[in-house]
PDB file of N, CA and C in Angstrom:
ATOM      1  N   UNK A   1     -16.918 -23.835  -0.980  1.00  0.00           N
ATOM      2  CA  UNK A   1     -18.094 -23.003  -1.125  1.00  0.00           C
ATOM      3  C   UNK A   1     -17.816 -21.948  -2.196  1.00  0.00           C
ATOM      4  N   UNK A   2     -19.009 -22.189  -2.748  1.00  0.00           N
ATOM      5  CA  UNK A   2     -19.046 -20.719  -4.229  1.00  0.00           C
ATOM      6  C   UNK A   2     -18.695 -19.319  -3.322  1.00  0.00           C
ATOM      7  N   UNK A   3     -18.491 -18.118  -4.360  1.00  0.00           N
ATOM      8  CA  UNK A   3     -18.714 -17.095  -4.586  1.00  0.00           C
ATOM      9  C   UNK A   3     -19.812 -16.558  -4.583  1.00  0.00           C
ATOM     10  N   UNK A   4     -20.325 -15.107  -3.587  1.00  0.00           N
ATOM     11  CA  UNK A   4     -21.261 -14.714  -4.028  1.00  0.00           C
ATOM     12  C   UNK A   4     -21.578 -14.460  -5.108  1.00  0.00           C
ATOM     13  N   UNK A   5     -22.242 -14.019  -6.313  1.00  0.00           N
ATOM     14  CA  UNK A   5     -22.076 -13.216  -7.012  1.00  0.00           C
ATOM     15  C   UNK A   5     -22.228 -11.664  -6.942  1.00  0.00           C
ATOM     16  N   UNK A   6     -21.260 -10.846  -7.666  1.00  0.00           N
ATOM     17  CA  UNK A   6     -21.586  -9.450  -7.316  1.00  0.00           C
ATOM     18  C   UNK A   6     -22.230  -8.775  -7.903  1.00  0.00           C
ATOM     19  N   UNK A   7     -23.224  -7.513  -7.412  1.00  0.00           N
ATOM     20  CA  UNK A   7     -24.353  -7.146  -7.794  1.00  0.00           C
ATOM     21  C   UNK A   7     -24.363  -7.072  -9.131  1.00  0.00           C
ATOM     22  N   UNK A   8     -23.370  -6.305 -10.165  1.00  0.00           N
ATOM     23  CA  UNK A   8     -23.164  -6.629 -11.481  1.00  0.00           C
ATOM     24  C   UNK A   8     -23.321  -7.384 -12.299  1.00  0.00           C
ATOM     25  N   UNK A   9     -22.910  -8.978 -11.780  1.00  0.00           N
ATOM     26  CA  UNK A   9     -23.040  -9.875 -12.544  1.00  0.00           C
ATOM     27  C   UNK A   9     -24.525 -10.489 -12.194  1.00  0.00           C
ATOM     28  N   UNK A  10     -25.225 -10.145 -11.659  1.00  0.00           N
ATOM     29  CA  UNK A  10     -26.753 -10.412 -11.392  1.00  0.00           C
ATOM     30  C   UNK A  10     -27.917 -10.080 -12.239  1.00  0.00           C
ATOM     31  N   UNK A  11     -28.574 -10.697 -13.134  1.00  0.00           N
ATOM     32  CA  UNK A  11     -29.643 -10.785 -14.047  1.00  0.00           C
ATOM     33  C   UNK A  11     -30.628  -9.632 -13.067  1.00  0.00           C
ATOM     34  N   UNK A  12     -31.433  -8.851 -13.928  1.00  0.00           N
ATOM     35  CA  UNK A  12     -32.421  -7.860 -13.200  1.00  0.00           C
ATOM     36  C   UNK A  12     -33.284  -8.747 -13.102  1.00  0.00           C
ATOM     37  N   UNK A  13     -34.178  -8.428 -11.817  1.00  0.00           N
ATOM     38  CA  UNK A  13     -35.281  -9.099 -11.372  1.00  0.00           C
ATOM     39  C   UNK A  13     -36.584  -8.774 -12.174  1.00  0.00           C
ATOM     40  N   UNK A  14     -37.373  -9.988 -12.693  1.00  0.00           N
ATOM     41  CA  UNK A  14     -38.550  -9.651 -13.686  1.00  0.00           C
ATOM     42  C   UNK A  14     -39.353  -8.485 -12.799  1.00  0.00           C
ATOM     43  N   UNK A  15     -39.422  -8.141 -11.136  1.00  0.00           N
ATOM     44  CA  UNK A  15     -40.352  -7.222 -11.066  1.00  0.00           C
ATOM     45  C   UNK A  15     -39.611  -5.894 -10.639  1.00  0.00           C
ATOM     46  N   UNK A  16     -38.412  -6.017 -11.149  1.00  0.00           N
ATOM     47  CA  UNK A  16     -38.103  -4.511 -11.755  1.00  0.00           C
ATOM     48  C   UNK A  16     -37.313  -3.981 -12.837  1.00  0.00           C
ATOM     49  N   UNK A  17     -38.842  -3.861 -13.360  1.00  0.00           N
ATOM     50  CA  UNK A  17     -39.040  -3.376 -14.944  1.00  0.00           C
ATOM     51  C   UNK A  17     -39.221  -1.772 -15.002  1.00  0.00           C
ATOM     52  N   UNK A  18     -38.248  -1.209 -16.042  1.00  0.00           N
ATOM     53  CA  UNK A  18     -38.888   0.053 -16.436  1.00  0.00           C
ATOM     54  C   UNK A  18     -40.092   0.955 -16.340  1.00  0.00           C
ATOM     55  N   UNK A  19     -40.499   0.269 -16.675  1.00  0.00           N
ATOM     56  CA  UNK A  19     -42.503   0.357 -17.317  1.00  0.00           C
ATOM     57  C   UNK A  19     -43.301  -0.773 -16.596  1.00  0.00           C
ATOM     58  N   UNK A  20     -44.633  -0.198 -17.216  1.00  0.00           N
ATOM     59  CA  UNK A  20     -45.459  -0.929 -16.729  1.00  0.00           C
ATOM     60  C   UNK A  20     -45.738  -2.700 -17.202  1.00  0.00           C
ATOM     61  N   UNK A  21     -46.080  -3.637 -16.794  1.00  0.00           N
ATOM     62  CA  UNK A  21     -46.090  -4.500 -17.480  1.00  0.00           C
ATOM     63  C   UNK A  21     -47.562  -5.093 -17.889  1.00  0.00           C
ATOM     64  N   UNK A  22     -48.053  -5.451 -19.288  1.00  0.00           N
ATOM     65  CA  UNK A  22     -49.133  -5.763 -19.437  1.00  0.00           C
ATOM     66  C   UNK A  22     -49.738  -6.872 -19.149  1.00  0.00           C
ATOM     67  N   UNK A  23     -50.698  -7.054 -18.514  1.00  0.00           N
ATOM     68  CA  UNK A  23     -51.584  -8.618 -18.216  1.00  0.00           C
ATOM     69  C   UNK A  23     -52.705  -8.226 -18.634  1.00  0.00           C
ATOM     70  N   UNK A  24     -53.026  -9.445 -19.074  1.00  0.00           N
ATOM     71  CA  UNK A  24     -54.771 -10.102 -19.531  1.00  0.00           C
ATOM     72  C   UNK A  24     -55.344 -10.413 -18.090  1.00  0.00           C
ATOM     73  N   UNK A  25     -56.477  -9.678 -18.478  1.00  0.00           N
ATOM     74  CA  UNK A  25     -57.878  -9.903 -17.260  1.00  0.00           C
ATOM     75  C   UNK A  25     -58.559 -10.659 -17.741  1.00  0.00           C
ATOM     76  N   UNK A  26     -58.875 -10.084 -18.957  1.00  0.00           N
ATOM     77  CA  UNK A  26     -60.380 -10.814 -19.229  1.00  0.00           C
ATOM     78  C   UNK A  26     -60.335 -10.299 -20.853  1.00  0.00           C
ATOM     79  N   UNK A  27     -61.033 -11.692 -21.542  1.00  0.00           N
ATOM     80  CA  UNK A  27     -61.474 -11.286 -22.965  1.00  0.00           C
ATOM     81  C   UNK A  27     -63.692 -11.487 -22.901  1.00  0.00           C
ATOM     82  N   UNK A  28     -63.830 -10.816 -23.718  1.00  0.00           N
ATOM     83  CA  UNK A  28     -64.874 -10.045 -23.886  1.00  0.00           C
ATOM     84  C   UNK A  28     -65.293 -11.053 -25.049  1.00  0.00           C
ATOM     85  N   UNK A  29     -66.426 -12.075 -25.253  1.00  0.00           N
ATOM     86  CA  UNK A  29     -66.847 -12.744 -26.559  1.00  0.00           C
ATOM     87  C   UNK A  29     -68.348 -12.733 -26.527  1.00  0.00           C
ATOM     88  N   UNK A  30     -68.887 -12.090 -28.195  1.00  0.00           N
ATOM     89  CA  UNK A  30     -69.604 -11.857 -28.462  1.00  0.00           C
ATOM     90  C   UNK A  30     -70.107 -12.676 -29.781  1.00  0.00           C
ATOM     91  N   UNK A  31     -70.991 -13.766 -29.173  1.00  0.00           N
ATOM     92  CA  UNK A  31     -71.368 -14.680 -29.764  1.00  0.00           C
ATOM     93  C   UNK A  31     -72.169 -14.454 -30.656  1.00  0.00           C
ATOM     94  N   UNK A  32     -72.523 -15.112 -32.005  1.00  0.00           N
ATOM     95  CA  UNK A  32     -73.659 -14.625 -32.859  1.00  0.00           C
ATOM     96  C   UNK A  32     -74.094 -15.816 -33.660  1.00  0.00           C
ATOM     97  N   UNK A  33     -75.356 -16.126 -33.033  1.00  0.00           N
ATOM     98  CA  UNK A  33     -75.855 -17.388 -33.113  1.00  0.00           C
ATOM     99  C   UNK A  33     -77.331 -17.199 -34.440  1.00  0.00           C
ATOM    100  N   UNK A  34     -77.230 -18.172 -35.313  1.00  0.00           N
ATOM    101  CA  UNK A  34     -78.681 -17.875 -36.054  1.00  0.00           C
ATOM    102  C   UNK A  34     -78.973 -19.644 -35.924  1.00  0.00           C
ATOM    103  N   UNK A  35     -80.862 -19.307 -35.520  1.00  0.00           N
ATOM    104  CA  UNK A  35     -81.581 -20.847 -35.983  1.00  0.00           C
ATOM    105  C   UNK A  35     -81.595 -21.164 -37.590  1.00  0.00           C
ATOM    106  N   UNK A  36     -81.167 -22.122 -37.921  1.00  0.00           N
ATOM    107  CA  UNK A  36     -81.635 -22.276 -39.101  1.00  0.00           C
ATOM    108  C   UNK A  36     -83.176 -23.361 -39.038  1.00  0.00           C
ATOM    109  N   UNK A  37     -84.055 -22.508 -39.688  1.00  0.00           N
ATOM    110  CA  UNK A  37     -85.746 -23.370 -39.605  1.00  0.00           C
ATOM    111  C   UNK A  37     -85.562 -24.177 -41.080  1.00  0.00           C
ATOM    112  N   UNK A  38     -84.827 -24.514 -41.858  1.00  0.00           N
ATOM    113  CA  UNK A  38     -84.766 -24.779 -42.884  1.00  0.00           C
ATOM    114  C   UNK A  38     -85.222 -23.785 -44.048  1.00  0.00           C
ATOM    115  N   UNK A  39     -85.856 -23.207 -43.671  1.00  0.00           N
ATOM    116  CA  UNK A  39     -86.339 -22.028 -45.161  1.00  0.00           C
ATOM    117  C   UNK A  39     -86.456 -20.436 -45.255  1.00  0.00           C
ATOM    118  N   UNK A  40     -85.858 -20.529 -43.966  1.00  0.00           N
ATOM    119  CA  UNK A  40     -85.227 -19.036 -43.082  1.00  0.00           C
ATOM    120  C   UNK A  40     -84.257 -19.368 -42.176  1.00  0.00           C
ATOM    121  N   UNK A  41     -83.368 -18.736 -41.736  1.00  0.00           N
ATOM    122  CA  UNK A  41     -82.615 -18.251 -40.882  1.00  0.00           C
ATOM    123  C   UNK A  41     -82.945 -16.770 -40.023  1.00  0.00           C
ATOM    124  N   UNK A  42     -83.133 -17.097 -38.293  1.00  0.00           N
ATOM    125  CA  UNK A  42     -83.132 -16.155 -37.659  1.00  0.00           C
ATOM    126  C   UNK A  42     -81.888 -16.058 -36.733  1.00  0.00           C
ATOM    127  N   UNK A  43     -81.594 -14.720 -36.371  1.00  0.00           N
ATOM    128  CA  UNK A  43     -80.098 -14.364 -35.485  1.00  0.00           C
ATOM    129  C   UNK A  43     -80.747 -14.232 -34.138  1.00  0.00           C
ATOM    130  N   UNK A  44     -80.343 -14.916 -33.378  1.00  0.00           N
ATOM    131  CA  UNK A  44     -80.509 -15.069 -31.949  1.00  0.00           C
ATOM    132  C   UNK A  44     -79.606 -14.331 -31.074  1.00  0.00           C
ATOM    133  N   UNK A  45     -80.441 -13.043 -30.010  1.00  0.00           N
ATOM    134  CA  UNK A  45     -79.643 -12.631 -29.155  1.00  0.00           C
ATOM    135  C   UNK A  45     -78.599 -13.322 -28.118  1.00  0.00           C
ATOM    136  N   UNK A  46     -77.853 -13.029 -28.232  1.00  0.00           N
ATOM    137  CA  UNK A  46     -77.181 -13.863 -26.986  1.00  0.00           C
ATOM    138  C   UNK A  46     -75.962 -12.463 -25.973  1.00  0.00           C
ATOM    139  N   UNK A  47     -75.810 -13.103 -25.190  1.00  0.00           N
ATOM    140  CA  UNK A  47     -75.140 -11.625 -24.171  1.00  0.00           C
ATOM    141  C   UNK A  47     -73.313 -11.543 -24.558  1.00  0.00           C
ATOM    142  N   UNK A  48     -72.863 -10.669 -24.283  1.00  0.00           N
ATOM    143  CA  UNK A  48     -71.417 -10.505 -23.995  1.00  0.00           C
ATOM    144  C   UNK A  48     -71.061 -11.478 -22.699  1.00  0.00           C
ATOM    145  N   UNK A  49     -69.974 -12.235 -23.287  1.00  0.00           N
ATOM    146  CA  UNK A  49     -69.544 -13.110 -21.906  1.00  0.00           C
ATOM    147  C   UNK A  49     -68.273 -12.281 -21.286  1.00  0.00           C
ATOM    148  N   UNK A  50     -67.811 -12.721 -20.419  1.00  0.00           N
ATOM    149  CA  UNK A  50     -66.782 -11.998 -20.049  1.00  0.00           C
ATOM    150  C   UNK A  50     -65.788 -13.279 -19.669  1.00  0.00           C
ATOM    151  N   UNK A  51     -65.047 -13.953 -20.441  1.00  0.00           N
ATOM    152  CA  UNK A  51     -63.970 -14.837 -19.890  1.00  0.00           C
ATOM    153  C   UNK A  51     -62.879 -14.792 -19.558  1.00  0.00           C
ATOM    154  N   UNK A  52     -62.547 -14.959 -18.040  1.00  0.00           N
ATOM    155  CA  UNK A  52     -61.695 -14.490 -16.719  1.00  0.00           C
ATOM    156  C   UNK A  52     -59.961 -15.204 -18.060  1.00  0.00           C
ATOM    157  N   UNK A  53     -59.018 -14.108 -17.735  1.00  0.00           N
ATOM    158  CA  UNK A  53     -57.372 -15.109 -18.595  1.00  0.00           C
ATOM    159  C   UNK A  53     -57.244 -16.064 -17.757  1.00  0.00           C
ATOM    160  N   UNK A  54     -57.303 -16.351 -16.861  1.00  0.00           N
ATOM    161  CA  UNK A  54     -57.256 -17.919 -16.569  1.00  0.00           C
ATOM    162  C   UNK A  54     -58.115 -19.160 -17.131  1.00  0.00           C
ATOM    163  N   UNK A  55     -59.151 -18.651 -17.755  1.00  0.00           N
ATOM    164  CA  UNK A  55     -60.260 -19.413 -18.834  1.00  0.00           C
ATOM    165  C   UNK A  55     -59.749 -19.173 -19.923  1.00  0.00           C
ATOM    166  N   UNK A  56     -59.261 -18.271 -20.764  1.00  0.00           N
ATOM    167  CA  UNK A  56     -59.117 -18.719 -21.759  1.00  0.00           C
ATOM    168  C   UNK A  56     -58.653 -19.291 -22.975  1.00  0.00           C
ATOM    169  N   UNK A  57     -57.717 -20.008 -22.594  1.00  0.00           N
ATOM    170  CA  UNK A  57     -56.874 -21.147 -23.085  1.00  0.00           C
ATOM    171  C   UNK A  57     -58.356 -22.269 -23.332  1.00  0.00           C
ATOM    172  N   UNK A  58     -58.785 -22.457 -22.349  1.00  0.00           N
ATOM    173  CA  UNK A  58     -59.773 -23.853 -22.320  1.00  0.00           C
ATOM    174  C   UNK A  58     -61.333 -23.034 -23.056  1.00  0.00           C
ATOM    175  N   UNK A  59     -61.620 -22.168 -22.817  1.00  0.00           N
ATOM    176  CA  UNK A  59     -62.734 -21.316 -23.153  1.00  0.00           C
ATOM    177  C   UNK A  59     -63.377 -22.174 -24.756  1.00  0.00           C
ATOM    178  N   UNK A  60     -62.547 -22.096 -25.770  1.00  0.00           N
ATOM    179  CA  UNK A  60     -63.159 -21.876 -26.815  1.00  0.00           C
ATOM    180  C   UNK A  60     -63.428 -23.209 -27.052  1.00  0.00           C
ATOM    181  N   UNK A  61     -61.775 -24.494 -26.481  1.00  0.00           N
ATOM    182  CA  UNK A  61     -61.580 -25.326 -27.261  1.00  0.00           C
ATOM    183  C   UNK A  61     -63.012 -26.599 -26.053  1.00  0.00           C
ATOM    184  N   UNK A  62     -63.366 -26.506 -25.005  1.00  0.00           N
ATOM    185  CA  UNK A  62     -64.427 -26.985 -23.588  1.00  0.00           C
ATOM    186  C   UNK A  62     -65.540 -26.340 -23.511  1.00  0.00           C
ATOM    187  N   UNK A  63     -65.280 -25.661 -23.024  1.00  0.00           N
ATOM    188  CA  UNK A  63     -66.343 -24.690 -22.407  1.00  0.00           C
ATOM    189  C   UNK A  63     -67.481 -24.015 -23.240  1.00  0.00           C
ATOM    190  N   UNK A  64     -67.103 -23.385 -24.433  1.00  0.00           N
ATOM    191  CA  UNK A  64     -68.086 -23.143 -25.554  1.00  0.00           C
ATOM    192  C   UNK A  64     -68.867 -23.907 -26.407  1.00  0.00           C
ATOM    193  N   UNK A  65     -67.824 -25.541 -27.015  1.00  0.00           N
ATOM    194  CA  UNK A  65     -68.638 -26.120 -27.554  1.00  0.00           C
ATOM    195  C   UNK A  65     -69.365 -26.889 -26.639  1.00  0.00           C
ATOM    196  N   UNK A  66     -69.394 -26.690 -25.346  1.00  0.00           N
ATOM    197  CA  UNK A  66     -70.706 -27.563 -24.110  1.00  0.00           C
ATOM    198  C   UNK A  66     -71.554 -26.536 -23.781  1.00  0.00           C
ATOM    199  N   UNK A  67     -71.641 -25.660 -23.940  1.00  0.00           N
ATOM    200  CA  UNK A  67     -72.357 -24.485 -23.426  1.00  0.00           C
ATOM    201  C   UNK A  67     -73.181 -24.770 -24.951  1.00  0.00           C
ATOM    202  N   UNK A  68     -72.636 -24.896 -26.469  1.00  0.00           N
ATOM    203  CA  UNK A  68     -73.279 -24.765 -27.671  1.00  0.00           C
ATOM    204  C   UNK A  68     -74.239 -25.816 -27.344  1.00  0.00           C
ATOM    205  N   UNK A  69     -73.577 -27.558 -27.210  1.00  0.00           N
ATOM    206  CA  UNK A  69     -74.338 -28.480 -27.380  1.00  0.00           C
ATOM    207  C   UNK A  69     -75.414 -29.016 -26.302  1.00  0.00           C
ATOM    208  N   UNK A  70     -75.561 -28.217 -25.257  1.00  0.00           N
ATOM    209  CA  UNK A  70     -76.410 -27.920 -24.573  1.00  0.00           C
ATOM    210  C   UNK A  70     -77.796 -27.399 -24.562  1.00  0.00           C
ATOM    211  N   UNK A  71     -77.100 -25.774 -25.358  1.00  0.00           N
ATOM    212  CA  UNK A  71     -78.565 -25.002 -25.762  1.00  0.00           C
ATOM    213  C   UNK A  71     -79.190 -25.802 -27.092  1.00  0.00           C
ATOM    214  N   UNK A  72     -78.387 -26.507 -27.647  1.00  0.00           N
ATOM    215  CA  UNK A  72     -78.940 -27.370 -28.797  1.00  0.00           C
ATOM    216  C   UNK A  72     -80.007 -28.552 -28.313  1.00  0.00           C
ATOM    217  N   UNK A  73     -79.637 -29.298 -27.457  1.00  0.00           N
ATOM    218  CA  UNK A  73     -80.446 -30.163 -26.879  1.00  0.00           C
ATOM    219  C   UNK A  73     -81.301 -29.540 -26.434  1.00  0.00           C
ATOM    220  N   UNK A  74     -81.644 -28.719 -25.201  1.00  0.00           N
ATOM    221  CA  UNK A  74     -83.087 -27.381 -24.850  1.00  0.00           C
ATOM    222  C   UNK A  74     -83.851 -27.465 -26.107  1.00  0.00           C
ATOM    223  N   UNK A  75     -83.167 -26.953 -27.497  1.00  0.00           N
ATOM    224  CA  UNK A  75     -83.859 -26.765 -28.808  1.00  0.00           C
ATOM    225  C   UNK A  75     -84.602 -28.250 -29.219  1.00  0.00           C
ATOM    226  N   UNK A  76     -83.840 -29.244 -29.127  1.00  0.00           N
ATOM    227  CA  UNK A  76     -84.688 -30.270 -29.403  1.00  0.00           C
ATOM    228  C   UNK A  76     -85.567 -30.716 -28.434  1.00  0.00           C
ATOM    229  N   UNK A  77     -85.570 -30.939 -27.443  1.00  0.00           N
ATOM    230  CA  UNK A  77     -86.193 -31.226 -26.215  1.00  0.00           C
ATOM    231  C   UNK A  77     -87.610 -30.354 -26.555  1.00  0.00           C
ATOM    232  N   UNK A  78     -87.587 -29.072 -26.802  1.00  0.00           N
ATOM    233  CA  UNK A  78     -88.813 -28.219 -26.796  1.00  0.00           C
ATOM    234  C   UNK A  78     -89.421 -29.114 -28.533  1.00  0.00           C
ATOM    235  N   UNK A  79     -88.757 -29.267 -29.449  1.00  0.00           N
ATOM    236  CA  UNK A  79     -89.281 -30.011 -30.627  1.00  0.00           C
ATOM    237  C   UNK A  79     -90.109 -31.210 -30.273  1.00  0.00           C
ATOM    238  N   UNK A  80     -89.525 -31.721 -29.515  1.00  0.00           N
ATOM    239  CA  UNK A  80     -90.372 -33.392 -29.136  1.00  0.00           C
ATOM    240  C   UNK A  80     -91.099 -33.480 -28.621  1.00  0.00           C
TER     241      UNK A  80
END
């Protein structure tokens, strides 16, 4: 059977740190959407999202362009 090791030779534990340690909650995206009508362009309101750090890894590369190609279809749907 090993050796304990003694308190010395023991790596500090990640939750005791000096200071405080920083984490991500949430990022804040503020979309800015324009129709193009072909012979104007208008900028369309759209809201502040709030995406939780556990979203956003997947956020930009899933979740946004289906949320885009969505409101795009609505847009054609009302055309036809």
């Amino acid at each position: 059977m090993s050796e304990p090791r003694k308190p010395q030779d023991r790596k500090p534990s990640r939750t005791r740190r000096k200071g405080p340690q920083v984490k991500l909650v949430k990022v804040f995206v503020q979309p800015v959407f324009v129709l193009d009508h072909g012979d104007h362009l208008s900028e369309v309101d759209h809201p502040m999202v709030a995406i939780p750090a556990d979203e956003w890894p997947t956020y930009s590369s899933e979740r946004f362009p289906r949320e885009v190609a969505e409101w795009q279809k609505q847009l054609d749907g009302e055309r036809a």
